[in-house]
PDB file of N, CA and C in Angstrom:
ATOM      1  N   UNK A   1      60.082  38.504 -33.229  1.00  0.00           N
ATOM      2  CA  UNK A   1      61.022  38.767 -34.287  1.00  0.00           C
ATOM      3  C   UNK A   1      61.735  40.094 -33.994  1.00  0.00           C
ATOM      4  N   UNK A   2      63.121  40.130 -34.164  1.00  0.00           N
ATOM      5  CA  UNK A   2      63.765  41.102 -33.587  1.00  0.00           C
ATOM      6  C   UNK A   2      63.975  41.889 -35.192  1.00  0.00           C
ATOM      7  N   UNK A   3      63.897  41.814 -35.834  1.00  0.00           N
ATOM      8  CA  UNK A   3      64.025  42.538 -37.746  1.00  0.00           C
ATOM      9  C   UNK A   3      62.672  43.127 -37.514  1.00  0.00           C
ATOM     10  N   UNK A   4      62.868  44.699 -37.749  1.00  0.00           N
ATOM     11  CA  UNK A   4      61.687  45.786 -38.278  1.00  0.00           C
ATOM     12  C   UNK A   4      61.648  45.938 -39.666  1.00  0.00           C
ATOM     13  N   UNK A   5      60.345  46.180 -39.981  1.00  0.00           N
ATOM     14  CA  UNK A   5      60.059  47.633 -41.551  1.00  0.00           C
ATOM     15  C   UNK A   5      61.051  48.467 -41.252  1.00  0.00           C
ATOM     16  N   UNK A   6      61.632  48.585 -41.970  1.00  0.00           N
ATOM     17  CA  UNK A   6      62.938  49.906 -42.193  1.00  0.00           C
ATOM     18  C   UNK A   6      64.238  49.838 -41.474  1.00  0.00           C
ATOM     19  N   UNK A   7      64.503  48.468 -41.517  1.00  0.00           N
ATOM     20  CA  UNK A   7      65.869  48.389 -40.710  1.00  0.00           C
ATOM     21  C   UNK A   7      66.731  47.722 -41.939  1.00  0.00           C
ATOM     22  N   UNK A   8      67.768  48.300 -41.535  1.00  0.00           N
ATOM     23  CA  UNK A   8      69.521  47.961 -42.789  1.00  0.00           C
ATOM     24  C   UNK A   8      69.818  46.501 -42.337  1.00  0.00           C
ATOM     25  N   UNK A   9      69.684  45.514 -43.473  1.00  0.00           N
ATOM     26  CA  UNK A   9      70.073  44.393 -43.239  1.00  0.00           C
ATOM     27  C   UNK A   9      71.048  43.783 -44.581  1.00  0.00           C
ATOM     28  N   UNK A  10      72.008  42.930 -43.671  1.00  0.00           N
ATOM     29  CA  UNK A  10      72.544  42.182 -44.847  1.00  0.00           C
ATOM     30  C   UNK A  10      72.162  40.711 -44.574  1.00  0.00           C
ATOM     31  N   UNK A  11      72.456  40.179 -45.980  1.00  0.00           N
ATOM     32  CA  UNK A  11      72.281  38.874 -46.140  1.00  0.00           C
ATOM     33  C   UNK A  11      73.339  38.380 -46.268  1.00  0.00           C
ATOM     34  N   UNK A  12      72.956  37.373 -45.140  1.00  0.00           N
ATOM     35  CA  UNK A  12      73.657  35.832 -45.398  1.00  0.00           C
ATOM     36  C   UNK A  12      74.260  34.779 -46.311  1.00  0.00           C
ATOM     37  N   UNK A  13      72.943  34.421 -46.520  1.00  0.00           N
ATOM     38  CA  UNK A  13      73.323  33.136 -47.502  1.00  0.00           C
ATOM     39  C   UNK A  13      71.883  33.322 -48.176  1.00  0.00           C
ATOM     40  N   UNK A  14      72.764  32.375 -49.959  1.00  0.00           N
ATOM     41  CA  UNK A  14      71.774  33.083 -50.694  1.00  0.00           C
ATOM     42  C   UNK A  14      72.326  33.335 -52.238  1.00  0.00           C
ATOM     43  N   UNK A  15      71.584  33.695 -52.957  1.00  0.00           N
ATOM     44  CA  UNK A  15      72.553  33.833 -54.128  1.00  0.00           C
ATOM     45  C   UNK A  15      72.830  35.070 -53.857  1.00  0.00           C
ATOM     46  N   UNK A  16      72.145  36.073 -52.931  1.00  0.00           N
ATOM     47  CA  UNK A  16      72.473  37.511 -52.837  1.00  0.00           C
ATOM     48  C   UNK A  16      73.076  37.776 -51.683  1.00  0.00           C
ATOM     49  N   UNK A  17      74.054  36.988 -51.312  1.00  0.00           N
ATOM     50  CA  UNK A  17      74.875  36.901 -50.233  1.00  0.00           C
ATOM     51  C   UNK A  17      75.612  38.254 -50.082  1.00  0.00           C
ATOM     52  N   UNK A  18      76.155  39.055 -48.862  1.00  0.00           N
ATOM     53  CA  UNK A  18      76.354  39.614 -49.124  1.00  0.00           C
ATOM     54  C   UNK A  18      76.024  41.049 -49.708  1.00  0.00           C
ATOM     55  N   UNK A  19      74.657  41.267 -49.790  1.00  0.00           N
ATOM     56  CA  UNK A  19      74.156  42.660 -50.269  1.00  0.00           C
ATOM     57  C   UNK A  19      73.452  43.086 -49.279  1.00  0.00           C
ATOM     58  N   UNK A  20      73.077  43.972 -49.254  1.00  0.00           N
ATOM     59  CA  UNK A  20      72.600  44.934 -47.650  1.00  0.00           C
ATOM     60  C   UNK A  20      71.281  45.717 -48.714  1.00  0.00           C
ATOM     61  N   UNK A  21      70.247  45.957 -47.301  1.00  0.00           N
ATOM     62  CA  UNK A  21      68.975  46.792 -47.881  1.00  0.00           C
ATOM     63  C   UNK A  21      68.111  46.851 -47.153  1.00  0.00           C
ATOM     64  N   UNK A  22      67.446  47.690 -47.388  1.00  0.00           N
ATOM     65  CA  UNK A  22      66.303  48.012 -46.341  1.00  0.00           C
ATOM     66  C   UNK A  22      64.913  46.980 -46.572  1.00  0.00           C
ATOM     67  N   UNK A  23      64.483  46.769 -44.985  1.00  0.00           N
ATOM     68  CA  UNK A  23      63.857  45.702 -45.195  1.00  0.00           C
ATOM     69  C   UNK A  23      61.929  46.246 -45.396  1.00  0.00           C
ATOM     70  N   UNK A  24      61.812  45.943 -46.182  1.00  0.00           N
ATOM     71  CA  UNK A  24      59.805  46.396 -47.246  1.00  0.00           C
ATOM     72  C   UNK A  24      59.180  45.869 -46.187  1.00  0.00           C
ATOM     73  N   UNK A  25      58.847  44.558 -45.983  1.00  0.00           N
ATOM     74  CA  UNK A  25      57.928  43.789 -45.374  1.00  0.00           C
ATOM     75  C   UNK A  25      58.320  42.800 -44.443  1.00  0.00           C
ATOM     76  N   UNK A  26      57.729  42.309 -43.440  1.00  0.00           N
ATOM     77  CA  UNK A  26      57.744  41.828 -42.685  1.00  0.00           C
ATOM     78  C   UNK A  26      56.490  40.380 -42.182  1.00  0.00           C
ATOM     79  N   UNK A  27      57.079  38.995 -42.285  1.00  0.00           N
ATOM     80  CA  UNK A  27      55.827  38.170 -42.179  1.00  0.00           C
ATOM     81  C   UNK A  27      56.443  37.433 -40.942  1.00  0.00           C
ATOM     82  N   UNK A  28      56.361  37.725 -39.798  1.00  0.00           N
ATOM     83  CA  UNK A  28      56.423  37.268 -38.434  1.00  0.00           C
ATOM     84  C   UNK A  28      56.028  35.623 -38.046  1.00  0.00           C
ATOM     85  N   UNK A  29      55.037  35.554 -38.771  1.00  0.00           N
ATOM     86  CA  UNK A  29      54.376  34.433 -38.402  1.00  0.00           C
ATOM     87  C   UNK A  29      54.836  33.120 -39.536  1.00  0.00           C
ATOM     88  N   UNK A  30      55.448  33.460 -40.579  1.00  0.00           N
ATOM     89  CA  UNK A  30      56.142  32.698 -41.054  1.00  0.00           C
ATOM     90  C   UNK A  30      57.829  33.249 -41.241  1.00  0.00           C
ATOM     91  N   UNK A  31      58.246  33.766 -40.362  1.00  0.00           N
ATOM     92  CA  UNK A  31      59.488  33.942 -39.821  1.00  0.00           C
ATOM     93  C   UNK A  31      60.490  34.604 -41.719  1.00  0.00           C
ATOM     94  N   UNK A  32      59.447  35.393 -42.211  1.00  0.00           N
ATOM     95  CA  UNK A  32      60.059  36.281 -43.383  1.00  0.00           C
ATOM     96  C   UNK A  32      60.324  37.437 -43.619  1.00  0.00           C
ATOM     97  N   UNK A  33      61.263  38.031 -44.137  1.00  0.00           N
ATOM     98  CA  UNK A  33      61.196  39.373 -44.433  1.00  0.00           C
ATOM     99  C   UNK A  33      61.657  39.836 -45.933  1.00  0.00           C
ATOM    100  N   UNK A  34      61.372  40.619 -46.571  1.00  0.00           N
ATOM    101  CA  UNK A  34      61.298  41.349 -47.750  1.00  0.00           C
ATOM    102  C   UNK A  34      62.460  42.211 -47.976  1.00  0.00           C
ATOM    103  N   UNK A  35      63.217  41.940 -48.541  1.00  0.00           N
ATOM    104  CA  UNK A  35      64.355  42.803 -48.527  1.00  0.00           C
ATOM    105  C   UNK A  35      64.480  43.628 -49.834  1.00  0.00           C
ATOM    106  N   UNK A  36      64.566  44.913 -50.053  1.00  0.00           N
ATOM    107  CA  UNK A  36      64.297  45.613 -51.047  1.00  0.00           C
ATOM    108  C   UNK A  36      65.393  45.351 -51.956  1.00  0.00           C
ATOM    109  N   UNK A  37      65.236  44.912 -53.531  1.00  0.00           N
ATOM    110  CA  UNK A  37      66.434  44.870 -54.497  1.00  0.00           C
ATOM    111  C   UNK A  37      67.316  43.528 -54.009  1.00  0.00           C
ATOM    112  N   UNK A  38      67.010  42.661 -53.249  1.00  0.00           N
ATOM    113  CA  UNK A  38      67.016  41.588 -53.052  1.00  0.00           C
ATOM    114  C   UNK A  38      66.676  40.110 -53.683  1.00  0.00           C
ATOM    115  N   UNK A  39      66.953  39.238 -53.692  1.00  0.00           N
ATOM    116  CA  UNK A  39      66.313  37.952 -54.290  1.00  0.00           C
ATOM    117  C   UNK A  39      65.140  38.256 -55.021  1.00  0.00           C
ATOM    118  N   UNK A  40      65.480  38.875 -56.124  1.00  0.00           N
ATOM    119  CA  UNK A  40      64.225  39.348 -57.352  1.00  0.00           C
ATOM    120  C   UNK A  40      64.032  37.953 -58.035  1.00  0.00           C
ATOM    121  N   UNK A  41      62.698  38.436 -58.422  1.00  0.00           N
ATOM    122  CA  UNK A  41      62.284  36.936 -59.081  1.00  0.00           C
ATOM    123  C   UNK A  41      61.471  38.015 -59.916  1.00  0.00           C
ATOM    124  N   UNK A  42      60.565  37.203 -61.094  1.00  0.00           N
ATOM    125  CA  UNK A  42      59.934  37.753 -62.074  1.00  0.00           C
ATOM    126  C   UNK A  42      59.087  37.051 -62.118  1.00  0.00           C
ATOM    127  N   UNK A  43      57.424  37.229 -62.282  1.00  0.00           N
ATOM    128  CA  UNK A  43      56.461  36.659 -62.461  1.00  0.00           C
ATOM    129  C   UNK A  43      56.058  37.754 -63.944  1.00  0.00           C
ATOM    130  N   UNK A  44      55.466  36.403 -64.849  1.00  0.00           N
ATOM    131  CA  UNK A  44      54.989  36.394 -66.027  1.00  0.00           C
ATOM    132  C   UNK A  44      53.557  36.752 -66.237  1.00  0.00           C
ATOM    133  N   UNK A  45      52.777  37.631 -66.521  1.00  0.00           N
ATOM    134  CA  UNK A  45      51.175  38.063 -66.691  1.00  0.00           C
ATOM    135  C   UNK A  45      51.044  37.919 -68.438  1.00  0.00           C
ATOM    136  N   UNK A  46      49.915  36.743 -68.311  1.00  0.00           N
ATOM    137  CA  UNK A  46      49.363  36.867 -69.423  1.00  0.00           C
ATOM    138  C   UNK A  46      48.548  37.939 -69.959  1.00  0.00           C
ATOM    139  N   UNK A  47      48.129  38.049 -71.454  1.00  0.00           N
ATOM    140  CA  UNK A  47      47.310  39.246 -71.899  1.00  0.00           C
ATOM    141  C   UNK A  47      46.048  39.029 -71.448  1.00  0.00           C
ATOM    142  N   UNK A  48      45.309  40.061 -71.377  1.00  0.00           N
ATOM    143  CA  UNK A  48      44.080  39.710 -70.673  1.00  0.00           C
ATOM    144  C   UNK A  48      42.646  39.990 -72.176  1.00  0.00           C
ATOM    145  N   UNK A  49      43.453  41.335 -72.635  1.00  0.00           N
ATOM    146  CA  UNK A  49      42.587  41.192 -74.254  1.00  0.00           C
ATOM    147  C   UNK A  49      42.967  41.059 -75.104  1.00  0.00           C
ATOM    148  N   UNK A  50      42.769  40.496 -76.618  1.00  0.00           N
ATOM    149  CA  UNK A  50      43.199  41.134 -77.841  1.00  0.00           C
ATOM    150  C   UNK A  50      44.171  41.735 -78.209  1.00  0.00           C
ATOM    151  N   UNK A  51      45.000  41.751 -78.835  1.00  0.00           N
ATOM    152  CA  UNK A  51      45.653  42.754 -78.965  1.00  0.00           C
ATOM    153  C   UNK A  51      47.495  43.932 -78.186  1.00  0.00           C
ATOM    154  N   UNK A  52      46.564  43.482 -76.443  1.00  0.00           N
ATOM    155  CA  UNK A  52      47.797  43.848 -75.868  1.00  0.00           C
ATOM    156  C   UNK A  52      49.177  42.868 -75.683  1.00  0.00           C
ATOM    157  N   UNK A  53      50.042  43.105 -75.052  1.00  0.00           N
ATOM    158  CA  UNK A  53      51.186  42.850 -74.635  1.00  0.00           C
ATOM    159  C   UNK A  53      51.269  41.689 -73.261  1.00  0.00           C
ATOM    160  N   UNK A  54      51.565  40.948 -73.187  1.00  0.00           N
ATOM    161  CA  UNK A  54      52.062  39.619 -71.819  1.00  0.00           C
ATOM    162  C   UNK A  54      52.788  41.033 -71.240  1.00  0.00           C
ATOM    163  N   UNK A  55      53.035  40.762 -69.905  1.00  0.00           N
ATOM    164  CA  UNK A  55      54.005  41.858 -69.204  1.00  0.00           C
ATOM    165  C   UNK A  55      54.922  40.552 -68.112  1.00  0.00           C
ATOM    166  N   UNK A  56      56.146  41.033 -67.921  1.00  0.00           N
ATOM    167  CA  UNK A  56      56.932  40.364 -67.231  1.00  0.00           C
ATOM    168  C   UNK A  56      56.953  41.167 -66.102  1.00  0.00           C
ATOM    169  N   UNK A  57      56.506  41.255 -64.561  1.00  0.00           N
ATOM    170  CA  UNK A  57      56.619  41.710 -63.523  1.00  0.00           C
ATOM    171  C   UNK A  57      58.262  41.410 -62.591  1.00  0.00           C
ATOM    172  N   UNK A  58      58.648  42.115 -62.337  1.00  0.00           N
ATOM    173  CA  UNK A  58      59.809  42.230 -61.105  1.00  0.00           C
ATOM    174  C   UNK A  58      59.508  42.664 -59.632  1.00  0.00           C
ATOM    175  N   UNK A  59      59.677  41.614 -59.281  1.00  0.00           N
ATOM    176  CA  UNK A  59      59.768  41.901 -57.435  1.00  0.00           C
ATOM    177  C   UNK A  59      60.573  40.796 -56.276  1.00  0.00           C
ATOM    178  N   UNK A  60      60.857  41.829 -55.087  1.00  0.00           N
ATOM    179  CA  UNK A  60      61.383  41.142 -54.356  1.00  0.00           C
ATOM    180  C   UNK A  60      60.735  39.880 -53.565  1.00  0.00           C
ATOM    181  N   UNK A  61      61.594  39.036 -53.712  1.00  0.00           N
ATOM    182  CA  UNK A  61      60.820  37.620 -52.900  1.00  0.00           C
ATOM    183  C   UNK A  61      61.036  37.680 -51.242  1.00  0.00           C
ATOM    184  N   UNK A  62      60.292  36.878 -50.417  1.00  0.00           N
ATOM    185  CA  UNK A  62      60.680  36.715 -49.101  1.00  0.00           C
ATOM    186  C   UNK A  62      61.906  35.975 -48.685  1.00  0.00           C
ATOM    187  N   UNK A  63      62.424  36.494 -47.891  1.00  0.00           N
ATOM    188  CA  UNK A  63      63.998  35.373 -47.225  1.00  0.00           C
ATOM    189  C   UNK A  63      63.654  35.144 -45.602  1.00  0.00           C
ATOM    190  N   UNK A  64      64.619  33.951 -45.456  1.00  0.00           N
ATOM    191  CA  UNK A  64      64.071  33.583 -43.959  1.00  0.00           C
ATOM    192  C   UNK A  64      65.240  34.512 -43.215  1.00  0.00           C
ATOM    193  N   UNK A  65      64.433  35.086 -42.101  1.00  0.00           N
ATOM    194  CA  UNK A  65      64.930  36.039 -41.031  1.00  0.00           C
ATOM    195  C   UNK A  65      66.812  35.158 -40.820  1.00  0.00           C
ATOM    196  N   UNK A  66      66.133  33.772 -40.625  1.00  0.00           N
ATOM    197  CA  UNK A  66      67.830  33.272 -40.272  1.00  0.00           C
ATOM    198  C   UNK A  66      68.891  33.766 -41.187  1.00  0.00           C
ATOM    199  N   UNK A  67      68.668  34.141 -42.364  1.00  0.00           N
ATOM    200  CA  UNK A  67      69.672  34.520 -43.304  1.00  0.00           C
ATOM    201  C   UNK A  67      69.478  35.923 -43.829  1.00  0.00           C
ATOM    202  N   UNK A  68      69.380  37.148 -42.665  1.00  0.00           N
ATOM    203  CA  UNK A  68      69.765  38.376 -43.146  1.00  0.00           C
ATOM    204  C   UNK A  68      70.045  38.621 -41.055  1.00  0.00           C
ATOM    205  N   UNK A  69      71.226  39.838 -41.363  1.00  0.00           N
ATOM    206  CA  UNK A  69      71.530  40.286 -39.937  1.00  0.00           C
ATOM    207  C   UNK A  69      71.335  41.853 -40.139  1.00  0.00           C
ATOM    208  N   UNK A  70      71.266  42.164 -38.780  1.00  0.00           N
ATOM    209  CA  UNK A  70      70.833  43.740 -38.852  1.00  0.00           C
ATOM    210  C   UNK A  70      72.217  44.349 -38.954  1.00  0.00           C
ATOM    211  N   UNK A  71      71.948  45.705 -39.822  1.00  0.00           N
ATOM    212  CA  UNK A  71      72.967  46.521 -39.331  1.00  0.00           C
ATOM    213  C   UNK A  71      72.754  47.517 -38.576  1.00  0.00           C
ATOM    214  N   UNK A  72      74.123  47.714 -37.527  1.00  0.00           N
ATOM    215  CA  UNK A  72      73.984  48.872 -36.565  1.00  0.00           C
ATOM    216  C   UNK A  72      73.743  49.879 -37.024  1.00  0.00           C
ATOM    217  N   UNK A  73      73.231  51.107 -36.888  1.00  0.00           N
ATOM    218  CA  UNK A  73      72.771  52.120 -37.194  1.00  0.00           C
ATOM    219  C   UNK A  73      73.992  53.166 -36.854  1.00  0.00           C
ATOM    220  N   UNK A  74      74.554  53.112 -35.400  1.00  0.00           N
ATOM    221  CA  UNK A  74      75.426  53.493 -34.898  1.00  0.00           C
ATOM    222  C   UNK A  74      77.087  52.778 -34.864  1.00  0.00           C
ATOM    223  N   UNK A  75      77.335  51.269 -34.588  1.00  0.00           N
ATOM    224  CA  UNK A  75      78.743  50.888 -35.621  1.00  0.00           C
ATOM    225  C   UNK A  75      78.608  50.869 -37.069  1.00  0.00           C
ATOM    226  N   UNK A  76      77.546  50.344 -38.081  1.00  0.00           N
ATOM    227  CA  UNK A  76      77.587  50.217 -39.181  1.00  0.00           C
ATOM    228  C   UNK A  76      78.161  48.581 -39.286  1.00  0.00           C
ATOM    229  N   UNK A  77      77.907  48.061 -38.254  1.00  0.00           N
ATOM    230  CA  UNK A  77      78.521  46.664 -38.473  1.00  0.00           C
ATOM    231  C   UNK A  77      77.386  46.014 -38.400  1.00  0.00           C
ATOM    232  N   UNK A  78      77.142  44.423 -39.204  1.00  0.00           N
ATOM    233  CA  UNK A  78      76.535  43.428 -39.049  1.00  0.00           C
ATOM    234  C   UNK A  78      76.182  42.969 -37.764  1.00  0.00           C
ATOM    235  N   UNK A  79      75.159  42.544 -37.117  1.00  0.00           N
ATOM    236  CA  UNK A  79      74.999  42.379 -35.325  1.00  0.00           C
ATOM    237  C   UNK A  79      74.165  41.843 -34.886  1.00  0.00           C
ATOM    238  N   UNK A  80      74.238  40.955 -33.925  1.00  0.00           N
ATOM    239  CA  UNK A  80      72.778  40.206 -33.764  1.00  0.00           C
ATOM    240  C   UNK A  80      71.879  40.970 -32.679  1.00  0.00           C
ATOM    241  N   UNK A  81      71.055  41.024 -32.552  1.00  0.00           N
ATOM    242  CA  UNK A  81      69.958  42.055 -31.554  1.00  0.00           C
ATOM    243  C   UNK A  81      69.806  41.480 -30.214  1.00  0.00           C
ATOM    244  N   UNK A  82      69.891  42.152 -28.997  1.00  0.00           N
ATOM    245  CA  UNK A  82      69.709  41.704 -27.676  1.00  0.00           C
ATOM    246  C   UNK A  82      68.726  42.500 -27.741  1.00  0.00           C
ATOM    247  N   UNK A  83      67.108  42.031 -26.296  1.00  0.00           N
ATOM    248  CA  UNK A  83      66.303  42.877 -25.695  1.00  0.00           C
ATOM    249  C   UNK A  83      67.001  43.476 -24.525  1.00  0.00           C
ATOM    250  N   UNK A  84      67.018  44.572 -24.353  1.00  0.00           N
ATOM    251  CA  UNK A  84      67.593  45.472 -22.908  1.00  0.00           C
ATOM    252  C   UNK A  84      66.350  46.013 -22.230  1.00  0.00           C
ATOM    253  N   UNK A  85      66.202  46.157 -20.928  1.00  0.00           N
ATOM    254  CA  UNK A  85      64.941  46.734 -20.225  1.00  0.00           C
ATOM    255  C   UNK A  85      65.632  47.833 -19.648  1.00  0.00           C
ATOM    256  N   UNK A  86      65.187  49.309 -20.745  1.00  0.00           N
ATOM    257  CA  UNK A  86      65.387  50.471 -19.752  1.00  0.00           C
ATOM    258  C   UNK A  86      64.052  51.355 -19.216  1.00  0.00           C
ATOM    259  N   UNK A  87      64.471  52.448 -18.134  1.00  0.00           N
ATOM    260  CA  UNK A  87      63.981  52.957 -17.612  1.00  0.00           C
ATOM    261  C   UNK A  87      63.321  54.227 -17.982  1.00  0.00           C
ATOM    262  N   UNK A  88      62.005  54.566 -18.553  1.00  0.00           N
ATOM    263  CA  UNK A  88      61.023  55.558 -19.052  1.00  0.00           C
ATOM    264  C   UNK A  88      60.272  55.869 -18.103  1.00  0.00           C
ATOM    265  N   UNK A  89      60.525  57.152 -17.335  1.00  0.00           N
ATOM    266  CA  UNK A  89      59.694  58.170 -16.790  1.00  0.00           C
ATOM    267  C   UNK A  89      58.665  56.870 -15.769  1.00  0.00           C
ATOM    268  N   UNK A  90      59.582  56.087 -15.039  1.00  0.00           N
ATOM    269  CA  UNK A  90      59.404  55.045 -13.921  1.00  0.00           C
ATOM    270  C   UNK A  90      58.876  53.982 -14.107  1.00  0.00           C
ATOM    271  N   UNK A  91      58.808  53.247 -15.599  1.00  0.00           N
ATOM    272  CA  UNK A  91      58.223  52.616 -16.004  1.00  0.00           C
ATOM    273  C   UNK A  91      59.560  51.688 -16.928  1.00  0.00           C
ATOM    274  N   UNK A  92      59.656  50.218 -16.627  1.00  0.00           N
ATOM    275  CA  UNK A  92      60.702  49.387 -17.837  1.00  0.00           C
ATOM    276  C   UNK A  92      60.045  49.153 -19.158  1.00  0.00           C
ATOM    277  N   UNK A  93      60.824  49.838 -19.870  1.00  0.00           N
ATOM    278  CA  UNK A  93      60.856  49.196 -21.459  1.00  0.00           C
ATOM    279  C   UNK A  93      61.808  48.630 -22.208  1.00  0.00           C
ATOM    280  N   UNK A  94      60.896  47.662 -23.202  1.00  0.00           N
ATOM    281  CA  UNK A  94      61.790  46.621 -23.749  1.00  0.00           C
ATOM    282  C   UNK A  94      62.422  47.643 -25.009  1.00  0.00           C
ATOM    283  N   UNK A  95      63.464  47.081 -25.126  1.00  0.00           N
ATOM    284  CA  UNK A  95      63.921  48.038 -26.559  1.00  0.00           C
ATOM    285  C   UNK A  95      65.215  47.153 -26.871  1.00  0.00           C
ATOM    286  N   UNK A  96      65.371  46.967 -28.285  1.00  0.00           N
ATOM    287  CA  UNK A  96      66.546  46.225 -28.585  1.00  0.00           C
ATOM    288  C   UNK A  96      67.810  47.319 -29.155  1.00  0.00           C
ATOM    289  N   UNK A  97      68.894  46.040 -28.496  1.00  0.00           N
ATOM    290  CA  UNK A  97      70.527  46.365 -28.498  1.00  0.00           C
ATOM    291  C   UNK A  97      71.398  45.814 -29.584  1.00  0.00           C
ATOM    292  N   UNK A  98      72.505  46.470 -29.725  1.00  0.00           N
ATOM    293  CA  UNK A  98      73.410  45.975 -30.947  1.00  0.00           C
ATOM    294  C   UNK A  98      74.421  45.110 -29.340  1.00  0.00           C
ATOM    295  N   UNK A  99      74.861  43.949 -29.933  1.00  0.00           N
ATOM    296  CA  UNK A  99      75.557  42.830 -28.806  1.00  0.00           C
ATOM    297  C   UNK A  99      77.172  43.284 -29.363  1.00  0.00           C
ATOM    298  N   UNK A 100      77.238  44.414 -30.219  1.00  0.00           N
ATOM    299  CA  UNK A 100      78.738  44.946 -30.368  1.00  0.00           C
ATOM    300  C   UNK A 100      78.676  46.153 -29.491  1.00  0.00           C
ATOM    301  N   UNK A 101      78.620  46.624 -30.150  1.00  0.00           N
ATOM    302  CA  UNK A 101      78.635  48.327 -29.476  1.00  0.00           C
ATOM    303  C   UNK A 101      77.829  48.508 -28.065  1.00  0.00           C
ATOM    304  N   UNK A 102      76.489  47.774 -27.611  1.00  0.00           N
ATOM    305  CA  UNK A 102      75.691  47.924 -26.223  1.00  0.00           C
ATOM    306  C   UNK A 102      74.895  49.204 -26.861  1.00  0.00           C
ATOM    307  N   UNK A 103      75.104  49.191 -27.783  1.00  0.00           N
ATOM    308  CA  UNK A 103      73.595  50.659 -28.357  1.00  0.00           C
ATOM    309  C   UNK A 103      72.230  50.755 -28.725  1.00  0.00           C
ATOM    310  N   UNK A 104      71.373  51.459 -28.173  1.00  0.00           N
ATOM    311  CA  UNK A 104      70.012  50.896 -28.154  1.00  0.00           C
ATOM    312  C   UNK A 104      69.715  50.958 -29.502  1.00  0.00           C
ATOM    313  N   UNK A 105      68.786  50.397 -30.524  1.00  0.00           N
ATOM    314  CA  UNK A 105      68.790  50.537 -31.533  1.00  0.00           C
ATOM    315  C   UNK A 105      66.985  51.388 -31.307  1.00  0.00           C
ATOM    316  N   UNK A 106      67.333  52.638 -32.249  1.00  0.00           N
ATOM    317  CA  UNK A 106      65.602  52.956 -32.181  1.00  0.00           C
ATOM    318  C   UNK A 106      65.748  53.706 -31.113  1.00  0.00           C
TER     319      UNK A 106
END
């Protein structure tokens, strides 16, 4: 998965098409990510004693990676991620690229 914890993404498609945010969480293995202030949903908690209050919870739901793109850090544009292999003290590392600009991201 080329989407990190803490990378600027916008969305795709969606009812929140269109909104950009930093991404909370990350589930690789079912190809999701968490986008902060994003596709909020609300889960309902019943009272647990006597007396208190039901509480209505707010949080962000998961979206599939296919429908958010990174933003460049350095254009500020929407971009899809290439792996580039550069050169560290004689050793190749993988590190990903913006496929606009050719800028390493990170």
């Amino acid at each position: 998965m080329r989407i990190k914890k803490g990378d600027n993404v916008k969305v795709l498609a969606g009812k929140d098409r269109s909104k950009t945010g930093k991404v909370i969480q990350v589930f690789p293995e079912k190809g999701k990510v968490v986008v902060e202030g994003v596709n909020v949903m609300a889960k309902h908690l019943k009272t647990r004693k006597a007396g208190e209050k039901g509480q209505k919870l707010e949080f962000s739901g998961p979206l599939r990676v296919s429908n958010v793109m990174l933003l460049c850090p350095k254009c500020a544009k929407p971009t899809r991620v290439t792996m580039k292999m550069i050169d560290v003290a004689g050793k190749n590392k993988k590190v990903r690229a913006c496929k606009k600009c050719k800028e390493t991201i990170e």
